[in-house]
Protein backbone atom coordinates (compact mmCIF):
# COMPACT_ATOMS: atom_id res chain seq x y z
CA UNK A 1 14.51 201.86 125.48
CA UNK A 2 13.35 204.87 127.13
CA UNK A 3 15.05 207.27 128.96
CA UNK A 4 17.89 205.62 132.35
CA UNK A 5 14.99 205.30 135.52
CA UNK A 6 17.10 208.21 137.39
CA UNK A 7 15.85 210.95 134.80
CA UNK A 8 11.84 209.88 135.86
CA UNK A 9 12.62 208.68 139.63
CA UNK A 10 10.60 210.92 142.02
CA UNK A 11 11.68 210.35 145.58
CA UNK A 12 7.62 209.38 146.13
CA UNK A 13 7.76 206.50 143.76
CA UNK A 14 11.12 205.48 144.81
CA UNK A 15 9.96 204.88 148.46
CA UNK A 16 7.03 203.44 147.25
CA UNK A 17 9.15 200.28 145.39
CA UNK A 18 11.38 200.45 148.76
CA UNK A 19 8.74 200.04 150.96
CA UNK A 20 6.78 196.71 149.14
CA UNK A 21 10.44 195.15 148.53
CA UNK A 22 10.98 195.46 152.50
CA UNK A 23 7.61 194.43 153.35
CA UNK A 24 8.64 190.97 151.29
CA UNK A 25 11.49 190.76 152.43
CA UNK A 26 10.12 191.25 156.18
CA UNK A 27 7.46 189.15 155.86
CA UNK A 28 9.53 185.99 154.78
CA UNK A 29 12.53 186.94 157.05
CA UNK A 30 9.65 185.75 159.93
CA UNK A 31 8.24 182.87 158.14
CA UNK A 32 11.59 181.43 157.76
CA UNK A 33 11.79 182.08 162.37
CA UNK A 34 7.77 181.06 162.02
CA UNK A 35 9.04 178.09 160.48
CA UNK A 36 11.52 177.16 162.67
CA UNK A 37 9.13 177.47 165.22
CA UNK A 38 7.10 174.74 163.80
CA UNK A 39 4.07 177.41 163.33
CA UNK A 40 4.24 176.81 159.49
CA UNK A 41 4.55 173.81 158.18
CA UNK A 42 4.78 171.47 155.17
CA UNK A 43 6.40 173.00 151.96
CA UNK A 44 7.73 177.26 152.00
CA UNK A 45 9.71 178.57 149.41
CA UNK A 46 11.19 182.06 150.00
CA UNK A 47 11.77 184.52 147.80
CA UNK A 48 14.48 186.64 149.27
CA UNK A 49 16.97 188.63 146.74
CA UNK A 50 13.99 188.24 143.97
CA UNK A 51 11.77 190.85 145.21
CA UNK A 52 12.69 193.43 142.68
CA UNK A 53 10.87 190.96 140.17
CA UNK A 54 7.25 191.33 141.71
CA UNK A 55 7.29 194.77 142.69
CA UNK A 56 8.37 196.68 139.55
CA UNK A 57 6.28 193.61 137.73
CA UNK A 58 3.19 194.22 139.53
CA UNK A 59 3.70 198.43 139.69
CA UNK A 60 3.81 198.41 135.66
CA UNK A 61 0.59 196.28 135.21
CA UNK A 62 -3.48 196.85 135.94
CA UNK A 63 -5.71 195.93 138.44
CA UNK A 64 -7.81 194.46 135.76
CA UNK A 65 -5.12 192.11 134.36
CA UNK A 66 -4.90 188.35 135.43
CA UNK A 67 -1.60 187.30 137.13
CA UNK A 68 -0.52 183.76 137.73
CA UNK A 69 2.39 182.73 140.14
CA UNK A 70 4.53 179.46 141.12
CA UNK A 71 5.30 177.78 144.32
CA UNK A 72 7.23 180.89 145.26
CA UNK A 73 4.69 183.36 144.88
CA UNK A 74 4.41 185.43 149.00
CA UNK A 75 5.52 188.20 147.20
CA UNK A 76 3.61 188.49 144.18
CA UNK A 77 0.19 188.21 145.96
CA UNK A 78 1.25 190.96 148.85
CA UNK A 79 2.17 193.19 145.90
CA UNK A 80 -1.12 192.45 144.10
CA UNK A 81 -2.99 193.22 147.47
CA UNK A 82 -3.75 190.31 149.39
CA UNK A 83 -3.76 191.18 152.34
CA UNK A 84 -0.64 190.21 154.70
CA UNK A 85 -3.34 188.69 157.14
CA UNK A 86 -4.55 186.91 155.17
CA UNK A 87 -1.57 185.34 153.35
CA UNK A 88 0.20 184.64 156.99
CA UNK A 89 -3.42 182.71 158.23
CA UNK A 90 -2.95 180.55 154.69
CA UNK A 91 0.52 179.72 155.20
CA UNK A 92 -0.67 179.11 159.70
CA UNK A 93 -3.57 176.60 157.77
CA UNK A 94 -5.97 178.36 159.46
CA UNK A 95 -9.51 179.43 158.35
CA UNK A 96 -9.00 183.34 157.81
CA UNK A 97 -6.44 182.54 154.79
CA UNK A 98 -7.12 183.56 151.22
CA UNK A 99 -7.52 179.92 150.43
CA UNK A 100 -9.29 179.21 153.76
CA UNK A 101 -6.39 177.75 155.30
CA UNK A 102 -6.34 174.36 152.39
CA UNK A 103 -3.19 175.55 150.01
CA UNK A 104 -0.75 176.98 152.33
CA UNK A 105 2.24 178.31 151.00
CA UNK A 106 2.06 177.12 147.31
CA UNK A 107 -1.53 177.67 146.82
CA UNK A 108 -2.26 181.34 147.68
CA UNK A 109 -5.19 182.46 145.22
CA UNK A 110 -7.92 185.50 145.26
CA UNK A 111 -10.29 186.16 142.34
CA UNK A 112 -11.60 189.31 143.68
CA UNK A 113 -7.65 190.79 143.02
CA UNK A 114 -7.14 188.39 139.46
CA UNK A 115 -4.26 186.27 141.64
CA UNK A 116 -5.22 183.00 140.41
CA UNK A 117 -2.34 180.80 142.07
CA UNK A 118 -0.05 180.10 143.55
CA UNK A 119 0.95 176.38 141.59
CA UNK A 120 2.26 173.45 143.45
CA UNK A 121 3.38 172.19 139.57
CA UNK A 122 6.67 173.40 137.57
CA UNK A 123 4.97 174.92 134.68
CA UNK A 124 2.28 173.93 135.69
CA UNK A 125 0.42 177.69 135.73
CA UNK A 126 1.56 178.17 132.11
CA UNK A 127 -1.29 176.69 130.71
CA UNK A 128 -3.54 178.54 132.90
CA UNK A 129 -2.16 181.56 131.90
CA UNK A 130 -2.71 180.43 128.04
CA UNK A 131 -6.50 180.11 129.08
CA UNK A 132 -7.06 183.09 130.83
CA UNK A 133 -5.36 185.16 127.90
CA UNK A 134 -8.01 183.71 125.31
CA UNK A 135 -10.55 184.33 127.39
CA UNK A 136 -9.73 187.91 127.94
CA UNK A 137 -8.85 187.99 124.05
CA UNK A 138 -12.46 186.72 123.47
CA UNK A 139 -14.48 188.82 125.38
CA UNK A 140 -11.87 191.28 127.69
CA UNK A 141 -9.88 193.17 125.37
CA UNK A 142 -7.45 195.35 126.63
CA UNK A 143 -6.51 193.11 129.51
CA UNK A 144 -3.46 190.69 129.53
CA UNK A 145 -2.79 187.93 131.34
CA UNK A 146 1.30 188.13 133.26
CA UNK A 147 2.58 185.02 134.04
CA UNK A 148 5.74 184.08 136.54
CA UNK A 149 7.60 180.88 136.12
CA UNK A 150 10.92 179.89 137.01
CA UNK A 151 14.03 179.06 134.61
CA UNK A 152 13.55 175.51 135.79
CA UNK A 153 9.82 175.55 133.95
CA UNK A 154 11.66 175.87 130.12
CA UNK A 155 12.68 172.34 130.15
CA UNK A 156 8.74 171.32 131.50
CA UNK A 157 6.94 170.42 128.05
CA UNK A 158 4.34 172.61 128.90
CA UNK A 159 6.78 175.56 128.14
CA UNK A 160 7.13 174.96 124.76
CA UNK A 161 3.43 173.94 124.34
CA UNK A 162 2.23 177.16 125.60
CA UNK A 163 4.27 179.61 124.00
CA UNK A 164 3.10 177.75 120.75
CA UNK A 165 -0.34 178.30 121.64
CA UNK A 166 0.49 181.74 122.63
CA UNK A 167 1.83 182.73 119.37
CA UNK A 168 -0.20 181.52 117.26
CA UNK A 169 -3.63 182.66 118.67
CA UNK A 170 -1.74 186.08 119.18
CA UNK A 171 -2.91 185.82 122.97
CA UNK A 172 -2.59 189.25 125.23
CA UNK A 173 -0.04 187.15 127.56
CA UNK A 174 3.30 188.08 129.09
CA UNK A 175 5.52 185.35 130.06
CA UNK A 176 7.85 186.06 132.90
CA UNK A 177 10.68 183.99 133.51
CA UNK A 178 12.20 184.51 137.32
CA UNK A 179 15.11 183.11 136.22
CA UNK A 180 17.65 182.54 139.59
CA UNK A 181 20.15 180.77 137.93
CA UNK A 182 18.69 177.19 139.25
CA UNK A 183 16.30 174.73 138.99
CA UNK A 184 16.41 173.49 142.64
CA UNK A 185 19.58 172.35 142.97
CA UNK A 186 20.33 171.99 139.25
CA UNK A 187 22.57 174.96 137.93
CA UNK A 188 20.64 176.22 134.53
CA UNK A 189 24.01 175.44 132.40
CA UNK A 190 23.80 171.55 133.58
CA UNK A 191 19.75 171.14 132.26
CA UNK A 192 19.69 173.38 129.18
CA UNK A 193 21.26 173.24 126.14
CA UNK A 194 20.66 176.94 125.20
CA UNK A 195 20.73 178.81 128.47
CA UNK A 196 19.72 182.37 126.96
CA UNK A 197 16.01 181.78 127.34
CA UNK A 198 15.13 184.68 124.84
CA UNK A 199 16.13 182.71 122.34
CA UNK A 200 14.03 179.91 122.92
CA UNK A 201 11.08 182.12 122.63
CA UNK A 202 11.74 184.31 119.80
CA UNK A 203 11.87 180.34 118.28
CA UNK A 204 7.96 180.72 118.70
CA UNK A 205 8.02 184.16 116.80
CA UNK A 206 7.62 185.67 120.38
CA UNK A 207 9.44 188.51 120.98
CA UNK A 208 11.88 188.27 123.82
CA UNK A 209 13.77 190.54 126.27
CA UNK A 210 16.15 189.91 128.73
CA UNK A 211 16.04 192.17 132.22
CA UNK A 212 18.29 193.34 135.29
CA UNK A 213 16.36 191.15 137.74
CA UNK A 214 17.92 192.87 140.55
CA UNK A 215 16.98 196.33 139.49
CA UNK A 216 13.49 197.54 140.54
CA UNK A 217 13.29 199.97 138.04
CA UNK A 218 14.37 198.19 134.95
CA UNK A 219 11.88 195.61 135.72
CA UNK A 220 9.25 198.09 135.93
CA UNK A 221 10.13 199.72 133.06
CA UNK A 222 10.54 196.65 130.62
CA UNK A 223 6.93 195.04 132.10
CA UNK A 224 5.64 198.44 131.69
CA UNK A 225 6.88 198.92 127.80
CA UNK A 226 6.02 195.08 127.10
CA UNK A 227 2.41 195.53 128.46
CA UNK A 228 1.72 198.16 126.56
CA UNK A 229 2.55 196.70 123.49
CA UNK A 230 0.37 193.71 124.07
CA UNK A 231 -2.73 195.98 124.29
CA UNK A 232 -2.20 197.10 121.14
CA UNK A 233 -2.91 193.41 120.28
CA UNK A 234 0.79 192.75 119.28
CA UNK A 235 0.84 189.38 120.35
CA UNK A 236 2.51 187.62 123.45
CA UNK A 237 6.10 188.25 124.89
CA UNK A 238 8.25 187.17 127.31
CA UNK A 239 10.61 188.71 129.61
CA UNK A 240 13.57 186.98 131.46
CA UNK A 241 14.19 188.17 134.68
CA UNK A 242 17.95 187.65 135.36
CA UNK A 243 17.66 187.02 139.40
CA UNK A 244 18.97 185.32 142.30
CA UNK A 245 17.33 183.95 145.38
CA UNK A 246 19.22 184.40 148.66
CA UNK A 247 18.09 181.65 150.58
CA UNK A 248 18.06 177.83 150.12
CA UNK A 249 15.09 176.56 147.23
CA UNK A 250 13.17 175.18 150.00
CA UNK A 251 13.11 174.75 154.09
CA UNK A 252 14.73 171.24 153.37
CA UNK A 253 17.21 172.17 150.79
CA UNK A 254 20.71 172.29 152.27
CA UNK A 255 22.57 174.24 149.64
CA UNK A 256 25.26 171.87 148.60
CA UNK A 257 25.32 172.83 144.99
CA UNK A 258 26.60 175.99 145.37
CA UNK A 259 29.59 178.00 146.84
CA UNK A 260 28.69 180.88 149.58
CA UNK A 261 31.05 183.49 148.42
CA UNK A 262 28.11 183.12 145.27
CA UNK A 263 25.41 183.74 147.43
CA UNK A 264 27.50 186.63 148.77
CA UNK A 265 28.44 188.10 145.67
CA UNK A 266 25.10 188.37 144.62
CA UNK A 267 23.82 190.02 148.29
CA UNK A 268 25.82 192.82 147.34
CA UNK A 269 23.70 193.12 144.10
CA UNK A 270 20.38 192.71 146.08
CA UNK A 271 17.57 194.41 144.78
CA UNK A 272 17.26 196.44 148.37
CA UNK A 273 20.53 197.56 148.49
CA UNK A 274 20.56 199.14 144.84
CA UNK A 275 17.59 200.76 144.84
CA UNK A 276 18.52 202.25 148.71
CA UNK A 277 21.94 203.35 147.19
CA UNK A 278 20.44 204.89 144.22
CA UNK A 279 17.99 206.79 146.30
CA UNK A 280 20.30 208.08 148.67
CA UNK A 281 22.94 209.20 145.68
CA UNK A 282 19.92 211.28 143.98
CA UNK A 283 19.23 212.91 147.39
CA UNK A 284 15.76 211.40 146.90
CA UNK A 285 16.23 209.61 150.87
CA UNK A 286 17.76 209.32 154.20
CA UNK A 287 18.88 206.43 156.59
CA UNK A 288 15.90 207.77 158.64
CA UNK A 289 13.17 206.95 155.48
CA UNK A 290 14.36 203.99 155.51
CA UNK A 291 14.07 203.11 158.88
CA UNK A 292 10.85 204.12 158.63
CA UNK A 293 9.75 202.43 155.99
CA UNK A 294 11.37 198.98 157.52
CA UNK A 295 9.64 199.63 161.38
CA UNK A 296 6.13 200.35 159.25
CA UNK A 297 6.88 196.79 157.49
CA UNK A 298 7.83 194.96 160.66
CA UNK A 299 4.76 196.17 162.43
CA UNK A 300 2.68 195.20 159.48
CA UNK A 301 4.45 191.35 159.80
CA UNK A 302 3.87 191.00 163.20
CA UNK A 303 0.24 192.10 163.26
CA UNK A 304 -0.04 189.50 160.39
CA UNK A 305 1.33 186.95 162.81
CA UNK A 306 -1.37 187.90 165.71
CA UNK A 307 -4.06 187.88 163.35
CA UNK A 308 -2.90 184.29 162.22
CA UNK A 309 -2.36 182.85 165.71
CA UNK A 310 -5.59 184.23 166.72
CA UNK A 311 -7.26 182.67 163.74
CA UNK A 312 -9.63 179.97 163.61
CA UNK A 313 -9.17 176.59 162.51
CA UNK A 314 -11.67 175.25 159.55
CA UNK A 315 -14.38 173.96 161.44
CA UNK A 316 -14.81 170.10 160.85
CA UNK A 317 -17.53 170.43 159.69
CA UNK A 318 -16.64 171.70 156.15
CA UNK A 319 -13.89 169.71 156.05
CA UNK A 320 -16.07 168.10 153.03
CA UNK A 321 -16.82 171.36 151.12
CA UNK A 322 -15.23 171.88 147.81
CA UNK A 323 -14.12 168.19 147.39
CA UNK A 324 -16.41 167.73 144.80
CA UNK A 325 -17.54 169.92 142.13
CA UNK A 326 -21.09 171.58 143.13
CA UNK A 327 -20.44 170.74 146.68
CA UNK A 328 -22.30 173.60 149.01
């Protein structure tokens, strides 16, 4: 391990990871009203008390490298730089989104910033990510491939068939589990056997960390420290991201698994809160940065939400393109 993140924390960077946890967090605080409102529909996961995952993820790797996502994945692609338009028109379903309004909220993708979903599919972008880091092994070296999957992917078959893969072909790939302590509403300790999910990948001959989800700067560091190892063609690894989401696993999940004074417990532990405390204890911010840095992130929301109301519905007259390979 390197040095404790206070030694190296400048008060620019430390704003910086403030700022794109509140934009998340401000951006599905609305969707969740939006929502309501019946201006987003079908499926939306939020990502609320996870935040710390994707930004301090995301900070630690290259522009160049390939990222792939899950169902909950708003914050991941605004990190990656999507633009906040454009993901708020995806999730509206309207023309101007970054999968021209026909994903939504589980199917946010952009080549042009190596954000290649967004997967409706538990486990389902582990695969991918096994395919993108042989192609990059091939004929891309120096690039890796970071993949995001939840702890409820390990007992998905394609897990175990993809860090096999992985390690054997020595692929440039970093697994990273989000793990929030449930599958939906099945508590980790109820569907798996061995709940310390390092374990089940150093059983591939991957080597395996486990992380301070909730900690911006740990996250950072560990992705940062992993990456670099992987360049130096050392094979695949896998970090698990000990997390918790605040809200409910879905718009239609009512929460009856679990106990509040939980969800409570860990809102004291959010990833916001502990990186504002630490900044204000090093003398590295004030209340007024951060109500800066939280009016900057509203206004960036709600011009997201004009730009999406204003947008354009696909005109029916595509409605055909892309159906079928080699369509125009």
């Amino acid at each position: 391990m390197n040095a404790p993140a206070e030694r190296i924390l400048t008060r620019e960077h430390g704003l910086e990871l403030l700022g794109q946890m509140l934009r998340i967090r401000c951006f599905e605080d609305r969707c969740y009203r939006l929502y309501g409102e019946g201006k987003i529909r079908g499926f939306l996961h939020l990502y609320n008390g996870e935040e710390a995952v994707a930004v301090g993820a995301l900070k630690a790797l290259r522009p160049c490298d390939a990222i792939v996502s899950t169902y909950r994945e708003h914050g991941h692609a605004l990190v990656r730089g999507i633009s906040m338009e454009k993901v708020m028109a995806e999730l509206f379903g309207k023309h101007t989104g970054c999968s021209r309004g026909r994903g939504g909220s589980m199917h946010l993708f952009d080549a042009s910033k190596r954000f290649y979903g967004g997967n409706a599919i538990v486990a389902g972008g582990l695969p991918i990510a096994v395919g993108l880091a042989l192609a990059q092994k091939l004929a891309r070296p120096g690039e890796l491939t970071a993949c995001f999957f939840g702890d409820g992917a390990v007992a998905e078959g394609e897990f175990h068939e993809s860090l096999n893969l992985a390690s054997l072909w020595r692929l440039p790939v970093l697994f990273l589990c989000e793990n929030n302590l449930y599958a939906m509403g099945t508590a980790l300790e109820r569907a798996q056997a061995q709940t310390d999910i390092t374990v089940q990948a150093r059983a591939y001959r991957i080597e395996a960390a486990a992380v301070d989800g909730m900690d911006v700067l740990a996250v950072e560091e560990a992705v940062g420290a992993a990456a670099e190892r992987i360049r130096k063609d050392a094979g695949p690894a896998l970090l698990e991201m000990r997390t918790y989401r605040f809200r409910a696993h879905s718009m239609f999940d009512p929460q009856l698994y679990r106990d509040k004074a939980e969800i409570e417990a860990w809102r004291k532990k959010g990833p916001i809160i502990t990186l504002t405390t630490r900044l204000k204890t090093l003398g590295l911010m004030s209340e007024e940065d951060y109500q800066r840095l939280e009016r900057e992130a509203q206004a960036q929301v709600e011009a997201a939400v004009r730009f999406a109301e204003s947008s354009p519905w696909e005109p029916v007259s595509e409605l055909e393109r892309f159906v079928y390979a080699g369509a125009s």
